[in-house]
Protein backbone atom coordinates (compact mmCIF):
# COMPACT_ATOMS: atom_id res chain seq x y z
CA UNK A 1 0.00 0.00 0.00
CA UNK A 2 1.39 3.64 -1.24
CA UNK A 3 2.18 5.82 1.70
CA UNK A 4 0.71 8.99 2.29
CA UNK A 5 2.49 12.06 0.53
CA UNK A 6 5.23 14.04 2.88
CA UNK A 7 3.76 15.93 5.63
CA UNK A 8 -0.14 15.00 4.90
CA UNK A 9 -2.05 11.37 5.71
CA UNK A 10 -5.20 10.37 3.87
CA UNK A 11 -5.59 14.13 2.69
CA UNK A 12 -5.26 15.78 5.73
CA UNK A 13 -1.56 17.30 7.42
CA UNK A 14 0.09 14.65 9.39
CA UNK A 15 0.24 16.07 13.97
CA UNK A 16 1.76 14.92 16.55
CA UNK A 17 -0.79 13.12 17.27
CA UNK A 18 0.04 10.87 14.53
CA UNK A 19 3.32 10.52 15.41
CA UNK A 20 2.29 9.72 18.46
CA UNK A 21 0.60 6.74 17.51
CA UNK A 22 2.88 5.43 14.94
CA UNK A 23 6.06 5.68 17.47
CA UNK A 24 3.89 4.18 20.43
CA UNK A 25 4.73 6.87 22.69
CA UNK A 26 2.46 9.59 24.33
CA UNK A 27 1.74 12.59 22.34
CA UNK A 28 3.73 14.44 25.62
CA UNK A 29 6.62 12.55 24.69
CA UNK A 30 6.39 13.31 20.85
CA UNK A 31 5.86 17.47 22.39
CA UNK A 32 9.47 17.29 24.42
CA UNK A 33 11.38 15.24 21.72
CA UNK A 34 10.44 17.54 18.86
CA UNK A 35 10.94 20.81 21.27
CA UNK A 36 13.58 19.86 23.38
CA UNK A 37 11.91 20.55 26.62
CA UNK A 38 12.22 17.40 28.59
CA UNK A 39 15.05 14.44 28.71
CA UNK A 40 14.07 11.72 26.44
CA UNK A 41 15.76 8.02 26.02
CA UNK A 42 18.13 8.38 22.97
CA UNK A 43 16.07 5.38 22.15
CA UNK A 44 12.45 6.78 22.04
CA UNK A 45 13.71 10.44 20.90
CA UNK A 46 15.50 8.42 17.85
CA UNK A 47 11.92 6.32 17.66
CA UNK A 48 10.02 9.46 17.35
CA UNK A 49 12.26 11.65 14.96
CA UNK A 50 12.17 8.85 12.24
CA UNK A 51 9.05 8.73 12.19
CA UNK A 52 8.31 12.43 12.34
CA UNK A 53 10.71 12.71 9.30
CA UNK A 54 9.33 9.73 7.84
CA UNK A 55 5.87 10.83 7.74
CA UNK A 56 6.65 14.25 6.76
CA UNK A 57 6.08 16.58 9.70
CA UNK A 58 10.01 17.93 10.26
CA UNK A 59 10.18 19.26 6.76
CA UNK A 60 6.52 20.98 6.66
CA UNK A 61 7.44 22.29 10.41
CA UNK A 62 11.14 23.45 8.79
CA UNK A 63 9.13 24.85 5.21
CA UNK A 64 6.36 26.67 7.84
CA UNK A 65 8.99 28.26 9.84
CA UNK A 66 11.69 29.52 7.07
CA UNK A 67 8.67 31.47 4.75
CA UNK A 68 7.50 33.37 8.43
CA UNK A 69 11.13 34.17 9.07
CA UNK A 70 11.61 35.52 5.55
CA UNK A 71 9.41 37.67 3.13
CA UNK A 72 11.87 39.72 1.12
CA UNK A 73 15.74 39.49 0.13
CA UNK A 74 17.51 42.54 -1.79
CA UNK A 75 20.11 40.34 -4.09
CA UNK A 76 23.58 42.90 -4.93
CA UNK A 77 25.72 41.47 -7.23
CA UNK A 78 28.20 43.27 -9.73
CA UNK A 79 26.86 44.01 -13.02
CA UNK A 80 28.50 41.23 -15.39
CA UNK A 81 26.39 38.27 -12.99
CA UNK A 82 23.47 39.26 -14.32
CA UNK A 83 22.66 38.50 -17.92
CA UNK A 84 23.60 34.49 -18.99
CA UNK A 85 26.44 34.35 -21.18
CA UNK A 86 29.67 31.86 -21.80
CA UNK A 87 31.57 33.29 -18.94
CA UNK A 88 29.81 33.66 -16.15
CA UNK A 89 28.54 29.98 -15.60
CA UNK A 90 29.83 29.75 -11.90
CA UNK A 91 27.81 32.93 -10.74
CA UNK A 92 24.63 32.14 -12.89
CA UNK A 93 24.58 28.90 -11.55
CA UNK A 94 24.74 30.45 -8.17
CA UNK A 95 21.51 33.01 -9.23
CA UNK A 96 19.61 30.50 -10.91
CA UNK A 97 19.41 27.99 -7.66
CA UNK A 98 19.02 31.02 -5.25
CA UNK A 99 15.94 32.41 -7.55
CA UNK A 100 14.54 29.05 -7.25
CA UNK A 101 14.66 28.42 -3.38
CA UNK A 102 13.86 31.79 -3.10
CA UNK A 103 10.34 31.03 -5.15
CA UNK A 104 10.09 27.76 -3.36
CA UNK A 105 10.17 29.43 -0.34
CA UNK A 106 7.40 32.56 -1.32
CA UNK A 107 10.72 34.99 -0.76
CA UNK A 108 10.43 38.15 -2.73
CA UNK A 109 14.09 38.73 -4.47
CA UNK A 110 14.99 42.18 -5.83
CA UNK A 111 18.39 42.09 -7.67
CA UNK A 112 20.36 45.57 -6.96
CA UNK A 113 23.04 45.38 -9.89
CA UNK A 114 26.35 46.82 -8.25
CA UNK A 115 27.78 49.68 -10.65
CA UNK A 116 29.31 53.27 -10.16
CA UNK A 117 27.78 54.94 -7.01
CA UNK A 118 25.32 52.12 -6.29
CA UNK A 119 28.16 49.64 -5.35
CA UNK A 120 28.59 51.99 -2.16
CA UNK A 121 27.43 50.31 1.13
CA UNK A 122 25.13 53.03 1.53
CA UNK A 123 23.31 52.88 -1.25
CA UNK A 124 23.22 49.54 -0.79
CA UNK A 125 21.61 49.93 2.75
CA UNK A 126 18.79 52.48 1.90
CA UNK A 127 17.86 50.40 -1.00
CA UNK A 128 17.36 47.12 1.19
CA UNK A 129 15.24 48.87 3.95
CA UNK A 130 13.16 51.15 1.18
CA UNK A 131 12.20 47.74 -0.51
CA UNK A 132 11.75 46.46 3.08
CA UNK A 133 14.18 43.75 2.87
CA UNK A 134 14.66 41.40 6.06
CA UNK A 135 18.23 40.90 5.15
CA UNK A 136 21.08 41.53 1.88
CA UNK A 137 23.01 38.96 0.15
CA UNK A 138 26.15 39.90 -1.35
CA UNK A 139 27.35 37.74 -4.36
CA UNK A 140 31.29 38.07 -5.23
CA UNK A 141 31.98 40.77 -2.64
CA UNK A 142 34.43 41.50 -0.18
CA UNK A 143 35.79 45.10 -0.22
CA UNK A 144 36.24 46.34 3.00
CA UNK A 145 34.79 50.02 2.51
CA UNK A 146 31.01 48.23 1.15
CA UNK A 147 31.46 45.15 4.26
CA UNK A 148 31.91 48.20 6.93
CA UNK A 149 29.08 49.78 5.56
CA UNK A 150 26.55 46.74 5.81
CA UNK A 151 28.06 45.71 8.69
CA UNK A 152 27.54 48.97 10.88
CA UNK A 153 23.53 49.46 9.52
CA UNK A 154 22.52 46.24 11.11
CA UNK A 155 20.89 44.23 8.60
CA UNK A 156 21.28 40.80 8.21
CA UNK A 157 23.42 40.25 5.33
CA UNK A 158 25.32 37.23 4.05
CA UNK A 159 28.37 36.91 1.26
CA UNK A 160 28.52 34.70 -1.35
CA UNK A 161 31.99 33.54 -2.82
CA UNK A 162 33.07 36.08 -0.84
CA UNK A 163 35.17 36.85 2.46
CA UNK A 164 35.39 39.49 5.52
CA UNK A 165 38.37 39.44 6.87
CA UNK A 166 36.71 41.47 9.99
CA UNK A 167 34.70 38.30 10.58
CA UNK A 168 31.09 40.37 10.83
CA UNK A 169 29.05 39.30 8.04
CA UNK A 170 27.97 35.59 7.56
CA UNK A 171 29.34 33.69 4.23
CA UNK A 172 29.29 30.87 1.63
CA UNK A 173 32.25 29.84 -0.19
CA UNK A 174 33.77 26.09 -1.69
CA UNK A 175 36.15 24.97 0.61
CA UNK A 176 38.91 26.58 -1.69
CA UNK A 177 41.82 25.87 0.17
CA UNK A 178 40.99 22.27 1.19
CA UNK A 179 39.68 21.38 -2.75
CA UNK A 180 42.58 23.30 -4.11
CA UNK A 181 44.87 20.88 -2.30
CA UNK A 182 42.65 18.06 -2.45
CA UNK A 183 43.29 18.32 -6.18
CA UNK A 184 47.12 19.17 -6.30
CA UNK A 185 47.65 16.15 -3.72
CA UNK A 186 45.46 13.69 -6.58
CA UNK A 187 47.87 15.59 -9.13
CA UNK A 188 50.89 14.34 -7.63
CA UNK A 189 49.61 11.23 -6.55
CA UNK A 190 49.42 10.66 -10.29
CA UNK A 191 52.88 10.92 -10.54
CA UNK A 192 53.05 14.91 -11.75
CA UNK A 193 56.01 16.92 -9.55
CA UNK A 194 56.04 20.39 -11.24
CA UNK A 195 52.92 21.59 -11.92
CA UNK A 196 51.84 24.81 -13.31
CA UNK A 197 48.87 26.97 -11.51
CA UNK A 198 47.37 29.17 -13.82
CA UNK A 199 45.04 31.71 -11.65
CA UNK A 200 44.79 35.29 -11.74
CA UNK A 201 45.12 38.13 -9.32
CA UNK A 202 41.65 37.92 -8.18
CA UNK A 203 39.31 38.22 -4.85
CA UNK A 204 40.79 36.25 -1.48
CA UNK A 205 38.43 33.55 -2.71
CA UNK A 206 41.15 33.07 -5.30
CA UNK A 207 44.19 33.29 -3.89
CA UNK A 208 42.83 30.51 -1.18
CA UNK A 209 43.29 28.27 -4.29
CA UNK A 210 46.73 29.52 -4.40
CA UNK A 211 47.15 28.81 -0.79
CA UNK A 212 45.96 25.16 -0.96
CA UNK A 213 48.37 24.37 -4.25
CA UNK A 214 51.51 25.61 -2.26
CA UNK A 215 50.22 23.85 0.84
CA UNK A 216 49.91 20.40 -1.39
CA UNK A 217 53.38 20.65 -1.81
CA UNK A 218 54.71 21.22 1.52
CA UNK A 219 52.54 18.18 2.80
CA UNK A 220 54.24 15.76 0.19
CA UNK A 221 58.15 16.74 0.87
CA UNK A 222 58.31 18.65 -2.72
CA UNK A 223 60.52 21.67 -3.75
CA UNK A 224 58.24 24.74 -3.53
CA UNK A 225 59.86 25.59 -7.01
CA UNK A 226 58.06 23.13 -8.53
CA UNK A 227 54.82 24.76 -7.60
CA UNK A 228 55.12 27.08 -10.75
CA UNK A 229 52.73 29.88 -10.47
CA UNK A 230 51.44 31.87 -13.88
CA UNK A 231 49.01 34.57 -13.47
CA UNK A 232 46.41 35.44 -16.44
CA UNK A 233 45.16 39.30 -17.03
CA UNK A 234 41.77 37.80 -15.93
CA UNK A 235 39.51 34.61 -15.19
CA UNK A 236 38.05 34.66 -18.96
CA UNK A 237 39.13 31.63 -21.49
CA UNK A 238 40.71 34.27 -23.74
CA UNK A 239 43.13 35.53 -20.66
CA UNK A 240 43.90 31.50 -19.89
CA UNK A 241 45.08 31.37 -23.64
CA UNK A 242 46.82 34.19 -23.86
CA UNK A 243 48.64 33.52 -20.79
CA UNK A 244 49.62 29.75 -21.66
CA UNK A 245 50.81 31.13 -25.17
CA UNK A 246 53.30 33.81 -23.23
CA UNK A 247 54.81 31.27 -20.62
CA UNK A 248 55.38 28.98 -23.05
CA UNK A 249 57.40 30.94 -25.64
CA UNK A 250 58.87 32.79 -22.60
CA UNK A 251 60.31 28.89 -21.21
CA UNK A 252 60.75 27.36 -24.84
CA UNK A 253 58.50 25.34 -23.90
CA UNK A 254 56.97 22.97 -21.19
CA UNK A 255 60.18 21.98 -20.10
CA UNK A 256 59.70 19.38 -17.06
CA UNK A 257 56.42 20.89 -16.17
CA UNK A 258 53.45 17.92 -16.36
CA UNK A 259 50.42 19.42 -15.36
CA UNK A 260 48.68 22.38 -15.46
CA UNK A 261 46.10 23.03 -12.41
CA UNK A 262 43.67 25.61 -13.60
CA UNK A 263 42.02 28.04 -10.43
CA UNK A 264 38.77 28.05 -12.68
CA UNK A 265 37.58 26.15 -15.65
CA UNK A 266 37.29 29.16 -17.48
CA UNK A 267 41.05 29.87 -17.38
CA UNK A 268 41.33 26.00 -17.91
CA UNK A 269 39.22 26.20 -21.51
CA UNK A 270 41.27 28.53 -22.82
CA UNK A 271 44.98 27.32 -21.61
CA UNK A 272 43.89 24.05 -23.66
CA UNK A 273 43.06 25.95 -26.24
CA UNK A 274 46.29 27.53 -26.20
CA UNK A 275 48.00 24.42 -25.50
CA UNK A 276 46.56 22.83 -28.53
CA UNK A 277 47.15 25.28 -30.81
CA UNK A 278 50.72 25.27 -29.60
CA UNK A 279 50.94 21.74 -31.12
CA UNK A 280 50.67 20.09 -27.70
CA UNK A 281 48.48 16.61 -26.98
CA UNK A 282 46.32 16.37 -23.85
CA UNK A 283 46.70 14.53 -22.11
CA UNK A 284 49.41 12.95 -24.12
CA UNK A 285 52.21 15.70 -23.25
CA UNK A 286 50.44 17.31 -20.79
CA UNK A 287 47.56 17.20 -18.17
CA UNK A 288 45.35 20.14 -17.59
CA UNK A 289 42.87 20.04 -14.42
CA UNK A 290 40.07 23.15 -13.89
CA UNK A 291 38.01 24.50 -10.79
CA UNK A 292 34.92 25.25 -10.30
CA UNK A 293 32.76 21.83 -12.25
CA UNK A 294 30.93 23.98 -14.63
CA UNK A 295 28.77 22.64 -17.57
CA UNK A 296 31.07 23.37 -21.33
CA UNK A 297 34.05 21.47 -19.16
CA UNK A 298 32.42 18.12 -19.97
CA UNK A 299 32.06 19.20 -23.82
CA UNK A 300 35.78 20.12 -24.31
CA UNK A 301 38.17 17.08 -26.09
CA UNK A 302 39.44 15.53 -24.08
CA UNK A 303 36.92 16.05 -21.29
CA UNK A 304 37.96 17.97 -18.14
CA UNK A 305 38.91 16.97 -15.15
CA UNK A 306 38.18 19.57 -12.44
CA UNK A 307 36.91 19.90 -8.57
CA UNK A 308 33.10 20.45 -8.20
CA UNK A 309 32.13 23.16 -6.50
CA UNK A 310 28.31 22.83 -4.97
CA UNK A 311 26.71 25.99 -6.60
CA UNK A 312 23.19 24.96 -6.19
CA UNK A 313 23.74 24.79 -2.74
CA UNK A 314 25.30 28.50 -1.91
CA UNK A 315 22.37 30.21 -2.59
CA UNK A 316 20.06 28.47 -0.36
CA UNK A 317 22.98 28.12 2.40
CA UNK A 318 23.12 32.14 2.61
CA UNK A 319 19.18 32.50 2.94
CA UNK A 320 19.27 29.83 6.27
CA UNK A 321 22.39 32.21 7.84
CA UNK A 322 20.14 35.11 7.14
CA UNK A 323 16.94 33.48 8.67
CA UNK A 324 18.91 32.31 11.74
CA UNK A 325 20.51 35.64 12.32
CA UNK A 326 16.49 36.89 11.83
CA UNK A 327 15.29 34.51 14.20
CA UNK A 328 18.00 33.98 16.89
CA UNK A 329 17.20 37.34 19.09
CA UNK A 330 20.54 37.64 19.75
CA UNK A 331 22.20 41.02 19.10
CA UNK A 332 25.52 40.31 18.89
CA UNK A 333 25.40 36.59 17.44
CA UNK A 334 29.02 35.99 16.05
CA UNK A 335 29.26 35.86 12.04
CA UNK A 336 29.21 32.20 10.98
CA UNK A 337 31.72 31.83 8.02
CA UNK A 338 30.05 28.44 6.00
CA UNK A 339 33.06 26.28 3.97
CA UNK A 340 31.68 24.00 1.64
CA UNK A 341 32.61 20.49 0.78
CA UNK A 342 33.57 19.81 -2.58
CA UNK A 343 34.84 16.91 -4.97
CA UNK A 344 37.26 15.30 -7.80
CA UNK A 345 35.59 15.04 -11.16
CA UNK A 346 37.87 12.76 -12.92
CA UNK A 347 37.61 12.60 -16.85
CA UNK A 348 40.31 11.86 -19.59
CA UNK A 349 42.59 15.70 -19.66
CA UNK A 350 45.16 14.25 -16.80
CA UNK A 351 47.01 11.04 -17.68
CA UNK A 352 49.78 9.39 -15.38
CA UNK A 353 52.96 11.77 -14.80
CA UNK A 354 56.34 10.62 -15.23
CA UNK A 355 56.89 9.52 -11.25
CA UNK A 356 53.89 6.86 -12.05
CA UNK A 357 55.40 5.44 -15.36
């Protein structure tokens, strides 16, 4: 027999009452497990939670609670996130899952574009409480002058791929240190020794990437001059070729290098391209590994391997800091800074280096 759908039972919404008479315990015991107001057995309380999540109740109680805590969201982001083209995959990615939760959720989401004197924290502010915003999230920021700003008006606000240093504001980021090694360490583990990163002189979100490349080294023994570092005029696919082109007519050459780790698959499509055009086979002569687990990297030949970065899930991350600064009554709750997990992709651009043959 089909069960009931999530959070109703034969048409109506599932109580505690049937909880309480599913889990065989008194509907004063199903009261103090689900609120925490009494000591329960971990034995019943287990009992009691499977089958409130089972039946449906935690998520309509969770669903009921965030759209009270939250009615409207003013979204800043820099200009250039905004319309969809072949360069901005990581931060539409980002909009497209937060528009969605946000709609899920009945959360009204008014996009403040960040150009000229609008990108000033004060602007920023007035616009948030005129549209009568609960809180602001902040997509690709982190200068100081617009984080002092938000930070001293009091609103709830949360970054996105972004940092504050001052530890103030809430944010979402990859784990970019821990992937960034994560993937070096797989790298050499492969049998690669000098590797190339090719990044750019971007936001502190970047040069974490940086960071945990260098750190890879140092926790294998290696030569820190093998961690070769080449820095592109930008994170676009035409800066990653241009820069690939330069460092290799400026060394003759690959010379011993094996690898090339990429700090986003942008930078990655184009340094194949470059590589390619330079006469080079991938993985054949060399390996090239990206960042970031956007869609075109499974389209390029060969197909690239990179770190996946959990996009989907930033968006909806920054609206549950928001609603639990919202909902915590606590003035001075400390800033929670929110690391994400993230993961190999393996495909066919990274074949064994020389230390496996």
């Amino acid at each position: 027999m089909a069960r009931a759908p999530a959070g109703e039972k034969r048409g109506r919404k599932v109580g505690i009452k049937d909880i309480s008479r599913e889990a065989q315990v008194s509907i004063s015991t199903v009261s103090h497990v689900l609120n925490g107001t009494a000591s329960i057995s971990p034995a019943v309380r287990a009992r009691v939670l499977e089958v409130a999540g089972r039946l449906g109740y935690l998520a309509h109680r969770q669903a009921k609670a965030t759209i009270t805590a939250l009615d409207t969201i003013l979204l800043a982001v820099p200009p250039d996130t905004l319309p969809q083209n072949n360069i901005n995959f990581v931060s539409w990615t980002v909009l497209s899952a937060l528009g969605r939760e946000c709609e899920r959720r009945g959360i009204r989401l008014l996009p403040f574009p960040l150009e000229g004197s609008a990108a000033s924290a004060k602007a920023i502010v007035e616009a948030a409480r005129s549209g009568g915003a609960q809180g602001i999230i902040l997509l690709n920021v982190d200068r100081r002058e617009t984080i002092d700003g938000i930070a001293a008006a009091g609103i709830p606000a949360a970054i996105i791929n972004g940092e504050d240093s001052s530890m103030r504001l809430d944010s979402v980021t990859p784990g970019n240190r821990f992937a960034a090694r994560l993937a070096t360490d797989w790298l050499i583990r492969q049998g690669h020794r000098r590797i190339l990163h090719m990044t750019w002189r971007g936001r502190a979100t970047i040069r974490r990437r940086a960071d945990g490349f260098a750190d890879a080294f140092a926790e294998n023994g290696l030569p820190v001059e093998d961690a070769v570092f080449c820095h592109a005029e930008g994170y676009e696919p035409r800066f990653g070729e241009k820069a690939i082109g330069e460092w290799l007519k400026a060394n003759s050459g690959l010379g011993d290098v094996t690898a090339v780790f990429c700090a986003a698959d942008n930078l990655a499509l184009g340094v194949m391209r470059g590589l390619q055009v330079a006469g080079y086979r991938i993985p054949e002569d060399i390996s090239v590994m990206g960042f970031d687990g956007v869609a075109p990297g499974e389209f390029t030949s060969p197909a690239l391997t990179t770190v996946h970065v959990p996009l989907e899930q930033m968006g909806p991350a920054a609206l549950q800091l928001i609603e639990q600064r919202v909902t915590s009554g606590i003035p001075d709750r400390a800033s929670h800074r929110l690391e994400l997990g993230c993961r190999l992709v393996i495909r066919n651009s990274v074949a064994p280096g020389p230390a496996a043959r």
